[in-house]
N, C-alpha and C. Protein backbone atom coordinates (compact mmCIF):
# COMPACT_ATOMS: atom_id res chain seq x y z
N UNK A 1 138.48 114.60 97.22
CA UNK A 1 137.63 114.60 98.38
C UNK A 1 138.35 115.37 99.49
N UNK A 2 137.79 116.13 100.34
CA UNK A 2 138.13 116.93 101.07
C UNK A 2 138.44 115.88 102.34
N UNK A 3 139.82 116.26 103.10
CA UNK A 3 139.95 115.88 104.25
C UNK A 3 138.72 115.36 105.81
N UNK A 4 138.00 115.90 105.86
CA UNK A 4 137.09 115.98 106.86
C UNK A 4 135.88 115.00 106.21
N UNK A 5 135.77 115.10 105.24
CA UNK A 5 134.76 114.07 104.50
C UNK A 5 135.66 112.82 104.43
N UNK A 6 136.52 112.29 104.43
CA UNK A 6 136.90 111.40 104.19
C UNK A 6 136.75 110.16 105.04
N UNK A 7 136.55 110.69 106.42
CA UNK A 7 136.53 109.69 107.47
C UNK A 7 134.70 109.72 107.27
N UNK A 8 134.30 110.36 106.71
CA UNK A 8 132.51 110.18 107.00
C UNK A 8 132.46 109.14 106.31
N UNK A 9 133.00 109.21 105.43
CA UNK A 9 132.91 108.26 103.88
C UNK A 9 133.56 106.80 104.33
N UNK A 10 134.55 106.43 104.88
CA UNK A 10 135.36 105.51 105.42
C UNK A 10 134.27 104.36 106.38
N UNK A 11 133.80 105.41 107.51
CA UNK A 11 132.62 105.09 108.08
C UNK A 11 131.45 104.43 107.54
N UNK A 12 131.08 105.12 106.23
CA UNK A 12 129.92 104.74 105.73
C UNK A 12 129.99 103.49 104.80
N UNK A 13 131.29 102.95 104.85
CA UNK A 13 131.90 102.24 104.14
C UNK A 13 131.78 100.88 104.57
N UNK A 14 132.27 101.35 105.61
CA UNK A 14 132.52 100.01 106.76
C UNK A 14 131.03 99.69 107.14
N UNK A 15 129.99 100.96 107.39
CA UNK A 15 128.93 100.41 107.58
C UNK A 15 127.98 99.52 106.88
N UNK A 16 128.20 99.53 105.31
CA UNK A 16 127.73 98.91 104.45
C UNK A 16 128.43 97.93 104.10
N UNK A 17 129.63 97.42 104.27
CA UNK A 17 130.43 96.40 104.57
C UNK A 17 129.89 95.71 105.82
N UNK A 18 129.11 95.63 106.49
CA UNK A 18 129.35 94.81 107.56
C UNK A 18 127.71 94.37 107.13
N UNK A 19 126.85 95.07 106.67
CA UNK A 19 125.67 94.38 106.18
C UNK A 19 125.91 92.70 105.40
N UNK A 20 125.09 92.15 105.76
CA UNK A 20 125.29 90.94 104.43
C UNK A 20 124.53 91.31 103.32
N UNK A 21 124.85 90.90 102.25
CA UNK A 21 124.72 90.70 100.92
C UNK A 21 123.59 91.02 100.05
N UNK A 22 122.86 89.59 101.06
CA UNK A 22 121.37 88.93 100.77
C UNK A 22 120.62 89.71 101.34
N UNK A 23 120.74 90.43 102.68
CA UNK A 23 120.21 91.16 103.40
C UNK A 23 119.30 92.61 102.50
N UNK A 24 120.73 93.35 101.78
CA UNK A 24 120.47 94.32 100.77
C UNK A 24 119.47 93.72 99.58
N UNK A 25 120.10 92.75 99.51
CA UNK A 25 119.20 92.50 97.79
C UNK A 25 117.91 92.17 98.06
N UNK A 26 117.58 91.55 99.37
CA UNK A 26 115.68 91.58 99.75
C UNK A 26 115.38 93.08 100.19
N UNK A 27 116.44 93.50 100.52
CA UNK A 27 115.51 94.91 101.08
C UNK A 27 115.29 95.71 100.01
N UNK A 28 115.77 95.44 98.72
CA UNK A 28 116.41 96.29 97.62
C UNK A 28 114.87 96.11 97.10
N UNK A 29 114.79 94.92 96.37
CA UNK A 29 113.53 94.03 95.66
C UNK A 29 112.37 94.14 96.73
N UNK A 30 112.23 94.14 97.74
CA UNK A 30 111.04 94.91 98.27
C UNK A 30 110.66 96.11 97.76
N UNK A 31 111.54 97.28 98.25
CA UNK A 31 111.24 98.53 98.27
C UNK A 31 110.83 98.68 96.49
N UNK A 32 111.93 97.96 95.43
CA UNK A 32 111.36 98.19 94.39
C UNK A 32 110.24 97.74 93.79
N UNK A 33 110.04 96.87 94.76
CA UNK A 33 108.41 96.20 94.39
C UNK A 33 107.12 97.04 94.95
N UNK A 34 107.55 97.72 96.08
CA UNK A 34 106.65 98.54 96.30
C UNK A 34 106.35 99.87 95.59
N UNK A 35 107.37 100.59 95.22
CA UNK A 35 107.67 101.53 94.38
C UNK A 35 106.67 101.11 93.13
N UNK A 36 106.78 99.97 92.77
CA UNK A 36 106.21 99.70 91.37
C UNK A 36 104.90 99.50 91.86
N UNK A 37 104.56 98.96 92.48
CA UNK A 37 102.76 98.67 92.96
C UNK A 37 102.30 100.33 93.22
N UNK A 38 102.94 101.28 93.72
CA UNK A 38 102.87 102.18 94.23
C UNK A 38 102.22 103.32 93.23
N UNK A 39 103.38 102.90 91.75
CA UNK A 39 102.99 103.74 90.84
C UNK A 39 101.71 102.90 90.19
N UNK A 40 101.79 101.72 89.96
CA UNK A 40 101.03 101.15 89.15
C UNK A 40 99.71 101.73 90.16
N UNK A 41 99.42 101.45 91.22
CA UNK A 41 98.06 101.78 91.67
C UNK A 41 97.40 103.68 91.36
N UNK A 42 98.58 104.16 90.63
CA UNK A 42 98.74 105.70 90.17
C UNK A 42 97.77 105.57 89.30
N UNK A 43 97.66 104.67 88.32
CA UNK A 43 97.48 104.19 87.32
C UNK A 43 96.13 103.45 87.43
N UNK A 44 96.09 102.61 88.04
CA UNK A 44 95.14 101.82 88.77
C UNK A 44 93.74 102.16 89.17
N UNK A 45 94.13 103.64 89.90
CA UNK A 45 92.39 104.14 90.48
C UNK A 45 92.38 104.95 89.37
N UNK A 46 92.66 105.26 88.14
CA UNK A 46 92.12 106.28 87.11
C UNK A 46 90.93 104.65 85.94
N UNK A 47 91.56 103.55 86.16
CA UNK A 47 90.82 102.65 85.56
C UNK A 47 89.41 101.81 86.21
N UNK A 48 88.55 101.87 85.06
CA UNK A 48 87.28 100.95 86.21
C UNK A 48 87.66 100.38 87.38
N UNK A 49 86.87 100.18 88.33
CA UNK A 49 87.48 99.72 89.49
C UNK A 49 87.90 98.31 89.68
N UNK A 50 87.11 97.63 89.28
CA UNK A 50 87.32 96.00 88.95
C UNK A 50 88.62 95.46 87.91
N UNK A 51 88.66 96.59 86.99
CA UNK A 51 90.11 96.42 85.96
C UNK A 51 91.02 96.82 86.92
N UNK A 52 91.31 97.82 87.34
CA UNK A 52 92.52 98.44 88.39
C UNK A 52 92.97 97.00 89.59
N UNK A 53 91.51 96.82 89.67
CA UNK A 53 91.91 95.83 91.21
C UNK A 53 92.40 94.68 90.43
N UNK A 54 92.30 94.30 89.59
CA UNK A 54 92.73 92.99 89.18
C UNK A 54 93.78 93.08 88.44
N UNK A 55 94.22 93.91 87.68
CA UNK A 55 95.93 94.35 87.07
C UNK A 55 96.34 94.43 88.10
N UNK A 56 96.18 95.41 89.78
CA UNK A 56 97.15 95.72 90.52
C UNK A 56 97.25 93.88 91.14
N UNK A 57 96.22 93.22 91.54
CA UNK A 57 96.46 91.80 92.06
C UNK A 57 97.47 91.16 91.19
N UNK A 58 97.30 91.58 90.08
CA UNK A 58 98.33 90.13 89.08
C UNK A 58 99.48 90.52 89.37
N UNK A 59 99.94 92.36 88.88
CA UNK A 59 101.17 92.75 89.03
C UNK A 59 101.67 92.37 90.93
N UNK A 60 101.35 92.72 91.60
CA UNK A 60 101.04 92.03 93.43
C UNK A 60 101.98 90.36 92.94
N UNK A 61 100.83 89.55 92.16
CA UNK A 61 101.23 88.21 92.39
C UNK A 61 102.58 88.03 91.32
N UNK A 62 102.59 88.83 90.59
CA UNK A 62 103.82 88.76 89.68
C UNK A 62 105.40 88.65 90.32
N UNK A 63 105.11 89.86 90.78
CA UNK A 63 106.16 90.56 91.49
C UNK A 63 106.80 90.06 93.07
N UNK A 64 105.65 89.22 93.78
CA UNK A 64 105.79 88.93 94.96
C UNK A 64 105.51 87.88 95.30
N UNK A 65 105.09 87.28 94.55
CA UNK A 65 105.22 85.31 94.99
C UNK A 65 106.40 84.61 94.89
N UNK A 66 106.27 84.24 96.33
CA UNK A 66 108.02 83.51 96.52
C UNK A 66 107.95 82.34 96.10
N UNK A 67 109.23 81.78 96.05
CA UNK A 67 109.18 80.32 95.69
C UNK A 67 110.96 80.06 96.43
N UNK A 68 111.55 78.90 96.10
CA UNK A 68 112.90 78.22 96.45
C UNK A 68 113.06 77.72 95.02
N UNK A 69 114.94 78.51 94.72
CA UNK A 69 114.97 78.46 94.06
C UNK A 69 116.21 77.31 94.23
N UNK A 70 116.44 76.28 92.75
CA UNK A 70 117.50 75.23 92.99
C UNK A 70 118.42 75.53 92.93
N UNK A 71 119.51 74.62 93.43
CA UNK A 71 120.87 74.73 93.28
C UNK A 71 121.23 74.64 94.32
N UNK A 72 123.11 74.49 94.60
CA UNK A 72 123.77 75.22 95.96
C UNK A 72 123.58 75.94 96.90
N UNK A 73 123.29 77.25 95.96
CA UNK A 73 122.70 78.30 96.52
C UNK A 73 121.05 78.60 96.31
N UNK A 74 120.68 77.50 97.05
CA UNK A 74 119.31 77.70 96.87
C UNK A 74 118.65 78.76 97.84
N UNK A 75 117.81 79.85 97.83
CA UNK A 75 117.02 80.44 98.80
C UNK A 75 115.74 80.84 98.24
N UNK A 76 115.18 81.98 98.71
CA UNK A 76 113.58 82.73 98.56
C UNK A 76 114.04 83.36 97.51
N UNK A 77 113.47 83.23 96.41
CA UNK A 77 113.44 84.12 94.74
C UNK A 77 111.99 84.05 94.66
N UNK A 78 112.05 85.55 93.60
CA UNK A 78 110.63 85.25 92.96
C UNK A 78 110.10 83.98 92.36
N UNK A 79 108.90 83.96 92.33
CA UNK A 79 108.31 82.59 91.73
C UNK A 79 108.76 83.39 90.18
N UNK A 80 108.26 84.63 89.41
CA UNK A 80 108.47 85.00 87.94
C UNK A 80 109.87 84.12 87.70
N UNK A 81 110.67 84.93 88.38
CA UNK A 81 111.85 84.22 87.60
C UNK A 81 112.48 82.76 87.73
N UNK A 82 112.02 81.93 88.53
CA UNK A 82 111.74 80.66 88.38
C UNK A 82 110.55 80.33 87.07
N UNK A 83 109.65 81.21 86.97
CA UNK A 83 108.60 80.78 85.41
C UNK A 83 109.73 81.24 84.13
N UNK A 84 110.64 82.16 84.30
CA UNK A 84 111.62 82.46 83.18
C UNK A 84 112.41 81.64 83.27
N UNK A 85 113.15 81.36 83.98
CA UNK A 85 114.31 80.37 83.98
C UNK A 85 113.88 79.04 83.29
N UNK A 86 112.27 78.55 83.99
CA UNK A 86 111.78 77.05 83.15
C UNK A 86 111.46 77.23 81.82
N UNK A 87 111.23 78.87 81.75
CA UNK A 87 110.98 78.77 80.14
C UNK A 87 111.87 78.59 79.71
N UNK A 88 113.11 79.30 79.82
CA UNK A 88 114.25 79.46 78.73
C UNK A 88 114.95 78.13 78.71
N UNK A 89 114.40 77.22 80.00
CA UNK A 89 115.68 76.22 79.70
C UNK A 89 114.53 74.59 79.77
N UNK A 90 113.55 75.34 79.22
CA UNK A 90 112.52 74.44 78.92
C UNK A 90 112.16 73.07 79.90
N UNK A 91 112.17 73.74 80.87
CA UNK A 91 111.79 72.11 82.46
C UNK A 91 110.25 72.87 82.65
N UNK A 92 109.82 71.69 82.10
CA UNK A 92 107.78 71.88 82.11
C UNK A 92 107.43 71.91 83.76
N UNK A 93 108.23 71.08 84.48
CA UNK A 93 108.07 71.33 86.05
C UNK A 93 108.10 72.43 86.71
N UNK A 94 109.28 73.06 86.62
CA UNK A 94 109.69 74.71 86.95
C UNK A 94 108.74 75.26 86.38
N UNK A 95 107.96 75.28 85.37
CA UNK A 95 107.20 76.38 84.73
C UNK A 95 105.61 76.26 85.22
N UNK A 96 105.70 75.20 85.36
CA UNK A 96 104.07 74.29 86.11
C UNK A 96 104.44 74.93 88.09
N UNK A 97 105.06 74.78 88.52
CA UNK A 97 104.77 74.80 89.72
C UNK A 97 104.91 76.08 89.95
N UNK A 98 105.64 77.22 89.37
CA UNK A 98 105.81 78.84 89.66
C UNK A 98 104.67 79.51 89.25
N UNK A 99 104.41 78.55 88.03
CA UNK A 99 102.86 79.44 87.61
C UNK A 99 101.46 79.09 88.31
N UNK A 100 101.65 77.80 89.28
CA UNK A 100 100.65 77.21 90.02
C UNK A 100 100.80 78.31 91.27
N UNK A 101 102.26 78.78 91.48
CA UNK A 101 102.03 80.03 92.99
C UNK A 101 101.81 80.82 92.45
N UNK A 102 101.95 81.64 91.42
CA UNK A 102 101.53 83.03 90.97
C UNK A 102 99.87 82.77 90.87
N UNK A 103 99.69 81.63 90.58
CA UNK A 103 97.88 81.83 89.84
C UNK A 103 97.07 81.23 91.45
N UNK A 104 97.98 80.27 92.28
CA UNK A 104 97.39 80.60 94.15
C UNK A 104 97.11 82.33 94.39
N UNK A 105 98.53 82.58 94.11
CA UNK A 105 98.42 84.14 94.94
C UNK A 105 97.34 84.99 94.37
N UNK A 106 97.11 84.87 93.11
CA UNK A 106 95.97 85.78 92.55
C UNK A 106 94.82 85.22 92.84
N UNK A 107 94.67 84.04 92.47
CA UNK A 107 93.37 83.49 93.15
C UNK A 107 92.83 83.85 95.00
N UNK A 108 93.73 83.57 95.54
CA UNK A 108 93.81 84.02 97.09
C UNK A 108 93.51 85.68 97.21
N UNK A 109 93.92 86.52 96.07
CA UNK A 109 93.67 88.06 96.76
C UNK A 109 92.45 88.19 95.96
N UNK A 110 92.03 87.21 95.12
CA UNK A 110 90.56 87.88 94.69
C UNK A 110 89.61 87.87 95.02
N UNK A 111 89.51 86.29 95.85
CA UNK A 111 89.04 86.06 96.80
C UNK A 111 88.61 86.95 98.17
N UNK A 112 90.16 87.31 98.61
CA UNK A 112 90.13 88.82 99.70
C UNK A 112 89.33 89.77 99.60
N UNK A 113 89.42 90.18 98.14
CA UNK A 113 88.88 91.52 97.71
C UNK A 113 87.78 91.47 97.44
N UNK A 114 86.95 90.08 96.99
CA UNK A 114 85.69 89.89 96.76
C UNK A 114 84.77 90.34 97.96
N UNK A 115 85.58 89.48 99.10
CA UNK A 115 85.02 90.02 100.54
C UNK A 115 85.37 91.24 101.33
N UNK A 116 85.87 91.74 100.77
CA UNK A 116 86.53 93.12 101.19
C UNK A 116 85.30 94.18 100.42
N UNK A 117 85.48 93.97 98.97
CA UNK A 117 84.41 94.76 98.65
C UNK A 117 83.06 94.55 98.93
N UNK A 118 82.60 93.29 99.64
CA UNK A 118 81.05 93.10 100.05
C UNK A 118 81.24 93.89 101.66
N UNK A 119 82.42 93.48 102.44
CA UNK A 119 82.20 94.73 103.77
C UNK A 119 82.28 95.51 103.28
N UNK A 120 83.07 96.48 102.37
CA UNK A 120 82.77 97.96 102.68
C UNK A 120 81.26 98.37 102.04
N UNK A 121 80.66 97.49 101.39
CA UNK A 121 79.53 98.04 100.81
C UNK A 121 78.38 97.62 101.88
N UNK A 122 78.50 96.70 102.52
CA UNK A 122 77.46 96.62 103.66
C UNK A 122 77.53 97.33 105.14
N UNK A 123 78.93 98.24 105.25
CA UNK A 123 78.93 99.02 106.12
C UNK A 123 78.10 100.41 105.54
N UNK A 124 77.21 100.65 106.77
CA UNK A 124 76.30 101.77 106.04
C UNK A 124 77.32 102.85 106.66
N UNK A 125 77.06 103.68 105.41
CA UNK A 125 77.60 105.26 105.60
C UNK A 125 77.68 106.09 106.34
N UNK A 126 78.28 106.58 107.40
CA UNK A 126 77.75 107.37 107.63
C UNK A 126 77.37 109.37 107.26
N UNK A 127 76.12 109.38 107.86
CA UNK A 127 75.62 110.66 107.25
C UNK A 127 75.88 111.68 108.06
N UNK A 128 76.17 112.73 107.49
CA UNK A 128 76.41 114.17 108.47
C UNK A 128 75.13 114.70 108.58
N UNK A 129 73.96 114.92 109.93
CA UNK A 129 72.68 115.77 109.83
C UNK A 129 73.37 117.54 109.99
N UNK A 130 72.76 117.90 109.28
CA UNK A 130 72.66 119.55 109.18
C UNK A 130 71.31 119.90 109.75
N UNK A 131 71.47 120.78 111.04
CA UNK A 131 70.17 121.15 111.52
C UNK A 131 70.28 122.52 111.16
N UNK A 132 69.21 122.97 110.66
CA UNK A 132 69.00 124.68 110.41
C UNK A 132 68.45 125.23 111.45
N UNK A 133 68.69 126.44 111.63
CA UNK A 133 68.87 127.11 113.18
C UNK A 133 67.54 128.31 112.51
N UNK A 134 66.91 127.93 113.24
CA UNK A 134 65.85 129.33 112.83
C UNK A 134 65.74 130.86 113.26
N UNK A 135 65.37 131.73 113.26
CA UNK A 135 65.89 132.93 113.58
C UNK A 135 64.80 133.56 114.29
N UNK A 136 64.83 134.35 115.35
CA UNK A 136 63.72 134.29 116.25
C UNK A 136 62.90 135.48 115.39
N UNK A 137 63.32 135.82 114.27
CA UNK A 137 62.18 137.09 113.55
C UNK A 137 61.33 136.51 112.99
């Protein structure tokens, strides 16, 4: 590494050192959650509209329903991996209550969208008039 870069690097060092931890790993799992909704909705408007909206809601509730997770270090985790964790280590509770927020959250945005798609369809359109200009010959 070249002399003059070295202190940039030192800097950038310390700056990411002084972040906390937890701080990065939610900002991390956001952005990659959006990234993924982002592409999936790529995907999404090429499918019927009602299939698209309801894969992108599940993947939505998959990916982004929080829950508290146990232990010491208990904080905000996905609800999924609280439904993996009860699977693998077989507690019918953990698996019952993560899958009760994932199937709230989908229930809750279908709901949204049910009424979302009745406003935009009862907002009338509007129309562009074209007046033709007549020609004095």
């Amino acid at each position: 590494m070249r002399e003059d870069q070295t202190g940039i690097w030192a800097n950038l060092e310390s700056l990411i050192n002084s972040i906390p931890e937890d701080s990065i790993a939610i900002t991390v799992y956001i952005l990659g959650s959006l990234i993924i909704l982002w592409c999936w909705y790529g995907i999404a408007k090429r499918l019927p509209a009602l299939l698209g909206s309801i894969t992108w809601i599940i993947i939505f509730a998959i990916l982004l329903t929080p829950t508290i997770s146990a232990g010491p270090n208990s904080g905000i985790a996905p609800a999924f991996f609280g439904l993996v964790f009860g699977v693998l280590t077989k507690d019918s509770t953990l698996v019952w209550s993560n899958l009760s927020l994932i199937s709230f959250v989908i229930g809750l945005a279908m709901v949204v969208g049910y009424f979302w798609s009745k406003f935009k369809v009862s907002k009338p359109a509007q129309s562009i008039k074209v007046e033709k200009k007549t020609s004095p010959l």
